[in-house]
N, C-alpha and C. Protein backbone atom coordinates (compact mmCIF):
# COMPACT_ATOMS: atom_id res chain seq x y z
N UNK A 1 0.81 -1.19 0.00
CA UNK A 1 0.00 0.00 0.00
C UNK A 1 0.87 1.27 0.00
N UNK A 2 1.87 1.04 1.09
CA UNK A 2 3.00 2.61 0.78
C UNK A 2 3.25 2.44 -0.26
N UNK A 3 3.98 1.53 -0.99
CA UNK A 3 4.57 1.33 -2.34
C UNK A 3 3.47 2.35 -3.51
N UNK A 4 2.35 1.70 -3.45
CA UNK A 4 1.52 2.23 -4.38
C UNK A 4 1.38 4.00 -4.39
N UNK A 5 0.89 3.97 -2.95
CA UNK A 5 0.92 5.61 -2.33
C UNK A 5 2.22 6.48 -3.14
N UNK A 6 3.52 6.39 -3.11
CA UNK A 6 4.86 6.83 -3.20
C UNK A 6 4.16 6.73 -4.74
N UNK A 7 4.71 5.74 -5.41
CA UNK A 7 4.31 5.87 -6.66
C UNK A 7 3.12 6.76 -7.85
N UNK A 8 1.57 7.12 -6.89
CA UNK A 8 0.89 7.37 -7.43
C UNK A 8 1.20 9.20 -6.74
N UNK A 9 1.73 9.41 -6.33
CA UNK A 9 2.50 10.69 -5.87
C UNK A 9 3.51 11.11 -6.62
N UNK A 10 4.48 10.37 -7.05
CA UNK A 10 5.30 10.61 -8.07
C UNK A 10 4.93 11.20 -9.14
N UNK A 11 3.87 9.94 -9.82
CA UNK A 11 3.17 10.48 -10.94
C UNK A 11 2.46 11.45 -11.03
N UNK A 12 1.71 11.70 -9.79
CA UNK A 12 0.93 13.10 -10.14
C UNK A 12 1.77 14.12 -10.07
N UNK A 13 2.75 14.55 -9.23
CA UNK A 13 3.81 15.26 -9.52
C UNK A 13 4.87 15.51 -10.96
N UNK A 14 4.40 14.61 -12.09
CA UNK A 14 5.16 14.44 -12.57
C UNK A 14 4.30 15.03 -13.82
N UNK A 15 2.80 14.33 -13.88
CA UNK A 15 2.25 14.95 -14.75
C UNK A 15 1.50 16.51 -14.16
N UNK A 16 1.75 16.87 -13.18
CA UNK A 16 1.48 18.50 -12.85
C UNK A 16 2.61 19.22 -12.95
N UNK A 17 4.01 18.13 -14.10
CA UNK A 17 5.13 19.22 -13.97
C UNK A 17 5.33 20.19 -12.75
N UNK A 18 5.65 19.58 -11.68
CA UNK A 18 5.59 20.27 -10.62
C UNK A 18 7.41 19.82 -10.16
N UNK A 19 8.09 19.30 -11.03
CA UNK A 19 9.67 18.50 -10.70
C UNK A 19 10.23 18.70 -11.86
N UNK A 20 11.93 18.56 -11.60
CA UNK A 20 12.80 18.47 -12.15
C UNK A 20 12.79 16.97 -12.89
N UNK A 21 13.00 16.21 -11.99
CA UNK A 21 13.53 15.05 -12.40
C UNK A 21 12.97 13.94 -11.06
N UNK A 22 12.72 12.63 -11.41
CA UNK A 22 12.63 11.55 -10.58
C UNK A 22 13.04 10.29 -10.97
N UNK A 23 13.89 9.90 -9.38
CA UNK A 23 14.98 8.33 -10.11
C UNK A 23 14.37 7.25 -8.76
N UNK A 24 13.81 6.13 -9.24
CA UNK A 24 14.02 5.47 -8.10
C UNK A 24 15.33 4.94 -7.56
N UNK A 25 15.45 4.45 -6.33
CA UNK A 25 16.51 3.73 -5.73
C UNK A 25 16.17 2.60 -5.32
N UNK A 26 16.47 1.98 -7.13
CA UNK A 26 16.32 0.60 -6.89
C UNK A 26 17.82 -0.45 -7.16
N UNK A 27 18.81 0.35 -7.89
CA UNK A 27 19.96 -0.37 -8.23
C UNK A 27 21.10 0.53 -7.52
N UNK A 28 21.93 0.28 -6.38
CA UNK A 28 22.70 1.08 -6.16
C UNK A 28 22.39 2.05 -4.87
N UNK A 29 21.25 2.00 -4.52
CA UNK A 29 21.02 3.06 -3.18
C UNK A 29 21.01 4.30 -3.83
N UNK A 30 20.77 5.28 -2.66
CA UNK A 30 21.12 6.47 -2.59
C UNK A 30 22.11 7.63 -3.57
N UNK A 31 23.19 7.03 -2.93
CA UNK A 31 24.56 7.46 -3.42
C UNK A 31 24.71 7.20 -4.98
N UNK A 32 24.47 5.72 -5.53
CA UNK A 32 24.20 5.69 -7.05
C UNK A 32 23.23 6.50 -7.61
N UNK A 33 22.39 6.62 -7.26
CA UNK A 33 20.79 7.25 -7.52
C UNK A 33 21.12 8.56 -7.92
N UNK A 34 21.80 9.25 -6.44
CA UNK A 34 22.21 10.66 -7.16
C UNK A 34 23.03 11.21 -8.09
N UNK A 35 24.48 9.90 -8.33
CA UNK A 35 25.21 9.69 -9.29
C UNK A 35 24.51 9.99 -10.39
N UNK A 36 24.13 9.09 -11.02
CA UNK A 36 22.66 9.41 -12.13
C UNK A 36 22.22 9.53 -12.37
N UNK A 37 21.66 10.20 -11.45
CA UNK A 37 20.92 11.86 -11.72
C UNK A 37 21.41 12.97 -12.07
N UNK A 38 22.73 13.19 -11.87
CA UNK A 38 23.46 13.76 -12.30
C UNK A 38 24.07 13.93 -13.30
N UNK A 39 24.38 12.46 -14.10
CA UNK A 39 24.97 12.57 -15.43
C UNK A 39 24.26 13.01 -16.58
N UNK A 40 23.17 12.49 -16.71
CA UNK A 40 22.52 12.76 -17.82
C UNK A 40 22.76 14.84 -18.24
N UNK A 41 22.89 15.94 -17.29
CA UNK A 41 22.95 16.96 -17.38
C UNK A 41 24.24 17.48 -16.85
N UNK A 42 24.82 16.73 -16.24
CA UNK A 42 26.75 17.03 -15.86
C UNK A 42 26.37 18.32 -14.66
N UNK A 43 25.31 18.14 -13.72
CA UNK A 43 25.08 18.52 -12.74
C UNK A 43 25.45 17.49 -11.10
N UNK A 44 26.10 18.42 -10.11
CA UNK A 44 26.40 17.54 -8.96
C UNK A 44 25.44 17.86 -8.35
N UNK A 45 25.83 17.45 -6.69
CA UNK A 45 25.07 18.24 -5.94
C UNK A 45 25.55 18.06 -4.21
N UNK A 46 24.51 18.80 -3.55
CA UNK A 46 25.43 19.10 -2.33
C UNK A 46 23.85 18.54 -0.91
N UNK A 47 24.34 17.40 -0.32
CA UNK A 47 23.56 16.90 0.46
C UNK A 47 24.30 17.05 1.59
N UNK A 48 23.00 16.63 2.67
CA UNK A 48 23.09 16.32 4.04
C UNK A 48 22.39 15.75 4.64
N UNK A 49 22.42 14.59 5.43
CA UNK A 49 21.60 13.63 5.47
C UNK A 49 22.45 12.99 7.27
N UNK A 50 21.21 12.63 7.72
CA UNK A 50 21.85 12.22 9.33
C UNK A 50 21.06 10.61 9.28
N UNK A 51 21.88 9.86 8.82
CA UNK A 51 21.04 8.60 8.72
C UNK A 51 20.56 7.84 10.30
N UNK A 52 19.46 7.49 10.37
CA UNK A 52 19.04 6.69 11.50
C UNK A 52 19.32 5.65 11.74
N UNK A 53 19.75 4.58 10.32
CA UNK A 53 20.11 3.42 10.69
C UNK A 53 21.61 3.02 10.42
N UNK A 54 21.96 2.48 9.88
CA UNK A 54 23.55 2.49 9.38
C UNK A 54 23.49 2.76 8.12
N UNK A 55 25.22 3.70 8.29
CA UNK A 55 25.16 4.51 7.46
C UNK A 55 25.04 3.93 5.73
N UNK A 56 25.60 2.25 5.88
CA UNK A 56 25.99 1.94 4.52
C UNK A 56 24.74 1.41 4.01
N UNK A 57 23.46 1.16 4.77
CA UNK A 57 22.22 0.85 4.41
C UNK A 57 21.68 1.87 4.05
N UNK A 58 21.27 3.19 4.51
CA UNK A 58 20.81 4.58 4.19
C UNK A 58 21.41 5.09 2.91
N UNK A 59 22.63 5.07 2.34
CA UNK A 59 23.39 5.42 1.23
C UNK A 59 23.23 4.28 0.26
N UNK A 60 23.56 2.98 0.71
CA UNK A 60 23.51 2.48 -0.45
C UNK A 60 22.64 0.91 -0.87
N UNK A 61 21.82 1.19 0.73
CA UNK A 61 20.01 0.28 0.36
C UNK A 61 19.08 0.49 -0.48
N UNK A 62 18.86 -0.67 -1.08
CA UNK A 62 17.76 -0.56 -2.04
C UNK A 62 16.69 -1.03 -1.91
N UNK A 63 15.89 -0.11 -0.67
CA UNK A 63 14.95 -0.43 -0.27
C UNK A 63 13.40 -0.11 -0.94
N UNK A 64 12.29 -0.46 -1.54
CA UNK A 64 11.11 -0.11 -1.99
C UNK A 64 10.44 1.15 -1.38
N UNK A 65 10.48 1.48 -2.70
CA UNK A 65 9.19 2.78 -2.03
C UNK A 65 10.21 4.27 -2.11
N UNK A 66 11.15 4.28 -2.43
CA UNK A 66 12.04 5.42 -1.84
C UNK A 66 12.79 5.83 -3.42
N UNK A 67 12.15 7.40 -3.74
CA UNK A 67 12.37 7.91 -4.63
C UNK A 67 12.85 9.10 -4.74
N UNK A 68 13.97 9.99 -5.46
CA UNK A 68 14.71 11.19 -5.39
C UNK A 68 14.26 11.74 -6.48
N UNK A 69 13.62 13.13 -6.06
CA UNK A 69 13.43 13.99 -6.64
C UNK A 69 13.96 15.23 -6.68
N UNK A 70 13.88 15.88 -7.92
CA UNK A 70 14.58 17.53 -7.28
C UNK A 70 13.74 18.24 -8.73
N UNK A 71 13.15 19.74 -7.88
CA UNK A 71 12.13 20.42 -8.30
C UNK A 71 13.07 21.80 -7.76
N UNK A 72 12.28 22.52 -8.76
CA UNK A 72 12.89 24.16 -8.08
C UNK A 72 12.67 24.62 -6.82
N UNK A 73 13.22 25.32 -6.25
CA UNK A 73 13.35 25.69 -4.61
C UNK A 73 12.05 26.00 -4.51
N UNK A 74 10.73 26.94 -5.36
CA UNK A 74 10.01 27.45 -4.74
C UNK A 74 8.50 26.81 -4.57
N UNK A 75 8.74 25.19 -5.40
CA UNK A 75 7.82 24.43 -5.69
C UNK A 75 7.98 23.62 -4.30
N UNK A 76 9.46 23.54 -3.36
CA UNK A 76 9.85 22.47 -2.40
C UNK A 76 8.64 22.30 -1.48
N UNK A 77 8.21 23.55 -0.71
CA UNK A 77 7.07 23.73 0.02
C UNK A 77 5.81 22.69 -0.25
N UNK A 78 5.28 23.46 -1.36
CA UNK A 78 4.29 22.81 -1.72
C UNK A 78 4.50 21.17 -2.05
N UNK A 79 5.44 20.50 -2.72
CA UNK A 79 5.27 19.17 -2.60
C UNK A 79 5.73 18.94 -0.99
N UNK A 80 6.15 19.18 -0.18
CA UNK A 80 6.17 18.85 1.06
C UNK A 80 4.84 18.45 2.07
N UNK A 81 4.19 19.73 1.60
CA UNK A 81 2.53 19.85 2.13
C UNK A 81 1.54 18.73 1.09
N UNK A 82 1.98 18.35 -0.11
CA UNK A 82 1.24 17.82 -0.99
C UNK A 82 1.51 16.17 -0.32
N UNK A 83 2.68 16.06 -0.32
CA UNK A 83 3.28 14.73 0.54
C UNK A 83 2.49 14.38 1.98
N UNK A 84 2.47 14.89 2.57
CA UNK A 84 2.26 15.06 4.54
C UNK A 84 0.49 14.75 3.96
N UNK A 85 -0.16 15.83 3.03
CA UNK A 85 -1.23 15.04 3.18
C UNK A 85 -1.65 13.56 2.78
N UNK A 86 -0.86 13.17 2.01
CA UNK A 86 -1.04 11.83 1.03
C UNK A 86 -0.38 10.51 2.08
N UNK A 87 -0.07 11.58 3.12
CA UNK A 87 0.85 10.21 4.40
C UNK A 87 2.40 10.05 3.69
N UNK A 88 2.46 10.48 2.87
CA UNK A 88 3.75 10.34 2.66
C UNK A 88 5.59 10.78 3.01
N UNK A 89 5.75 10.57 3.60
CA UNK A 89 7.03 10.99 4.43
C UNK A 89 8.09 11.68 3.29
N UNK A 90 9.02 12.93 3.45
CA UNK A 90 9.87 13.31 2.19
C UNK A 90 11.21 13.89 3.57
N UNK A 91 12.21 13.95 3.02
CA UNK A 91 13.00 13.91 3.67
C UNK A 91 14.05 14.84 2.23
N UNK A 92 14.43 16.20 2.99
CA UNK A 92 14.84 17.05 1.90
C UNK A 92 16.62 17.14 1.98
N UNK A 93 17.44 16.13 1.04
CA UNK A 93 18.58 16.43 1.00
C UNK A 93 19.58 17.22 0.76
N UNK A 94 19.16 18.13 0.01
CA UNK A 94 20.20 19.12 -0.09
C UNK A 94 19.73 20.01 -1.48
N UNK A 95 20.70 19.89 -2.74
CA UNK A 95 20.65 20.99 -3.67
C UNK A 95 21.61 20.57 -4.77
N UNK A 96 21.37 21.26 -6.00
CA UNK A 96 22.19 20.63 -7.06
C UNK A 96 22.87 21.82 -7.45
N UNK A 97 23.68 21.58 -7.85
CA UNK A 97 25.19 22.21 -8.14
C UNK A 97 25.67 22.24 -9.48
N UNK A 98 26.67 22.77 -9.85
CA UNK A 98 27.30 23.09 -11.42
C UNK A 98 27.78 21.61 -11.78
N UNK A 99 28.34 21.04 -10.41
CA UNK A 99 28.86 19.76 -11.29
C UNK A 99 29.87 18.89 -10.02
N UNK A 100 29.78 20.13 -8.82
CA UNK A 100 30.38 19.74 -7.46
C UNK A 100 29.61 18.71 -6.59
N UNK A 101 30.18 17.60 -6.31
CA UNK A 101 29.86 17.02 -5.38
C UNK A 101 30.09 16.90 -3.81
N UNK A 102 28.92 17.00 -3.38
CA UNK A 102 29.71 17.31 -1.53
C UNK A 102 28.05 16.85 -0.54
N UNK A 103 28.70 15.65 0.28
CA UNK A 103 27.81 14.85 1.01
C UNK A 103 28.52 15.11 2.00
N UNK A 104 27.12 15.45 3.18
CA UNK A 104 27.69 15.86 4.57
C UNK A 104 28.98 16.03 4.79
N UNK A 105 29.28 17.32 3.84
CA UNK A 105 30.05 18.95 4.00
C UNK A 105 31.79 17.98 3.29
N UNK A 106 31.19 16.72 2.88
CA UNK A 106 33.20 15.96 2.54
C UNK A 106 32.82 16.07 0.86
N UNK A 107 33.99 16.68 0.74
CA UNK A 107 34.42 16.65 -1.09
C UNK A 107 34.40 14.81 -1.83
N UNK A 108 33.16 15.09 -2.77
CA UNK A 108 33.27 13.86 -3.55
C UNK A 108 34.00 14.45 -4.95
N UNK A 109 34.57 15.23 -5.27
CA UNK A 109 34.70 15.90 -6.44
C UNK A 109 34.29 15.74 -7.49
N UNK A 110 34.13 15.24 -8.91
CA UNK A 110 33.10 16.16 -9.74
C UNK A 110 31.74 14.82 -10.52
N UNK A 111 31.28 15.33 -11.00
CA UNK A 111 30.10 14.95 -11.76
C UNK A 111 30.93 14.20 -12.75
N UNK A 112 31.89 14.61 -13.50
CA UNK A 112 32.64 14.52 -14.88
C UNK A 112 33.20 13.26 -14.12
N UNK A 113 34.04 12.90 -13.03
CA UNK A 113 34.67 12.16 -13.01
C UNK A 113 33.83 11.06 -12.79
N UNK A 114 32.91 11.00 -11.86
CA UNK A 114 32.04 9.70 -11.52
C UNK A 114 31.66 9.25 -12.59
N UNK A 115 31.23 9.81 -13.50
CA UNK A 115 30.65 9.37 -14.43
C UNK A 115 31.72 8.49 -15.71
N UNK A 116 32.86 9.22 -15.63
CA UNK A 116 33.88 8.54 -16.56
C UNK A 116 34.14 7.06 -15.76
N UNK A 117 34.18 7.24 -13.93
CA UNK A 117 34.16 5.69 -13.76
C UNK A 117 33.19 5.05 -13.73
N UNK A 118 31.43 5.60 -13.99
CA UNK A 118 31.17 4.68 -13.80
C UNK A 118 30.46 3.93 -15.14
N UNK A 119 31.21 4.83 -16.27
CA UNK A 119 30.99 4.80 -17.80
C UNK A 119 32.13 3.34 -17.93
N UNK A 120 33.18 3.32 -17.58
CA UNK A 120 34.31 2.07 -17.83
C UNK A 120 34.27 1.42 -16.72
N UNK A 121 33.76 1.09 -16.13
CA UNK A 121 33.81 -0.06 -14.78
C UNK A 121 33.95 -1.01 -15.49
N UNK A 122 33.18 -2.00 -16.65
CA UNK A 122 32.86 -2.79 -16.70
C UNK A 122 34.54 -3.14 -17.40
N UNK A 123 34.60 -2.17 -18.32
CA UNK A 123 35.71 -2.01 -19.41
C UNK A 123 36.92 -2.38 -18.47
N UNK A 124 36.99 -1.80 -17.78
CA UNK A 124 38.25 -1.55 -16.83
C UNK A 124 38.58 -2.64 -16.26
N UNK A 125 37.43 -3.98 -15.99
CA UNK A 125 37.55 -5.17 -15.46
C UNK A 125 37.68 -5.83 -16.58
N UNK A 126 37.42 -6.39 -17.52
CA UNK A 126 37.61 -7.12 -18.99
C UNK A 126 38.77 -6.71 -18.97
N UNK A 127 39.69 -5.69 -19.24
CA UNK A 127 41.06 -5.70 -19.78
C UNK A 127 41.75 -5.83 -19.17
């Protein structure tokens, strides 16, 4: 039933163009999620996040139901209030950037580079 809820929230958000962009976190957690979200436009971004459970489950669990979005600053409000009524919990990480990466305030450095590794991973193991 959450599952469905999250989902049919997405979509209406999505067809009221009320967002930037939405990725689930289903391959990779968190931390991947925002990775590629990022590449497609060579945008980073700058989070903060106080995880409740451990840290390597919160970053990089792929748990159901749990989707990243990013909408312009002045729309944030309103899907917040649009969320809370629908029961839906949102949890606001941070902000997107030219191409800088930076998770709770530590330098991941750039958009360009993650993406070049995570464009040859596969390559890089074959040879």
């Amino acid at each position: 039933d959450e599952e469905l809820k999250v989902q049919q929230f997405v979509s209406a958000i999505i067809k009221e163009k009320r967002i930037q962009s939405a990725h689930d976190i289903s391959e990779g957690g968190l931390a991947v999620t925002l990775l590629e979200s990022g590449f497609h436009g060579n945008v980073g971004f700058k989070v903060s996040a106080e995880a409740l459970i451990r840290k390597d489950a919160y970053w990089f669990g792929e748990a159901q139901g749990r989707v990243v979005v990013s909408c312009e600053k002045q729309q944030a409000e309103s899907l917040r209030q649009k969320a809370n009524e629908e029961g839906i919990e949102i949890t606001e990480l941070g902000t997107v950037t030219n191409g800088n990466i930076e998770v709770n305030e530590e330098q991941w450095g750039s958009i360009t580079d993650w993406k070049e590794k995570y464009d040859k991973a596969i390559e890089k193991l074959v040879n």
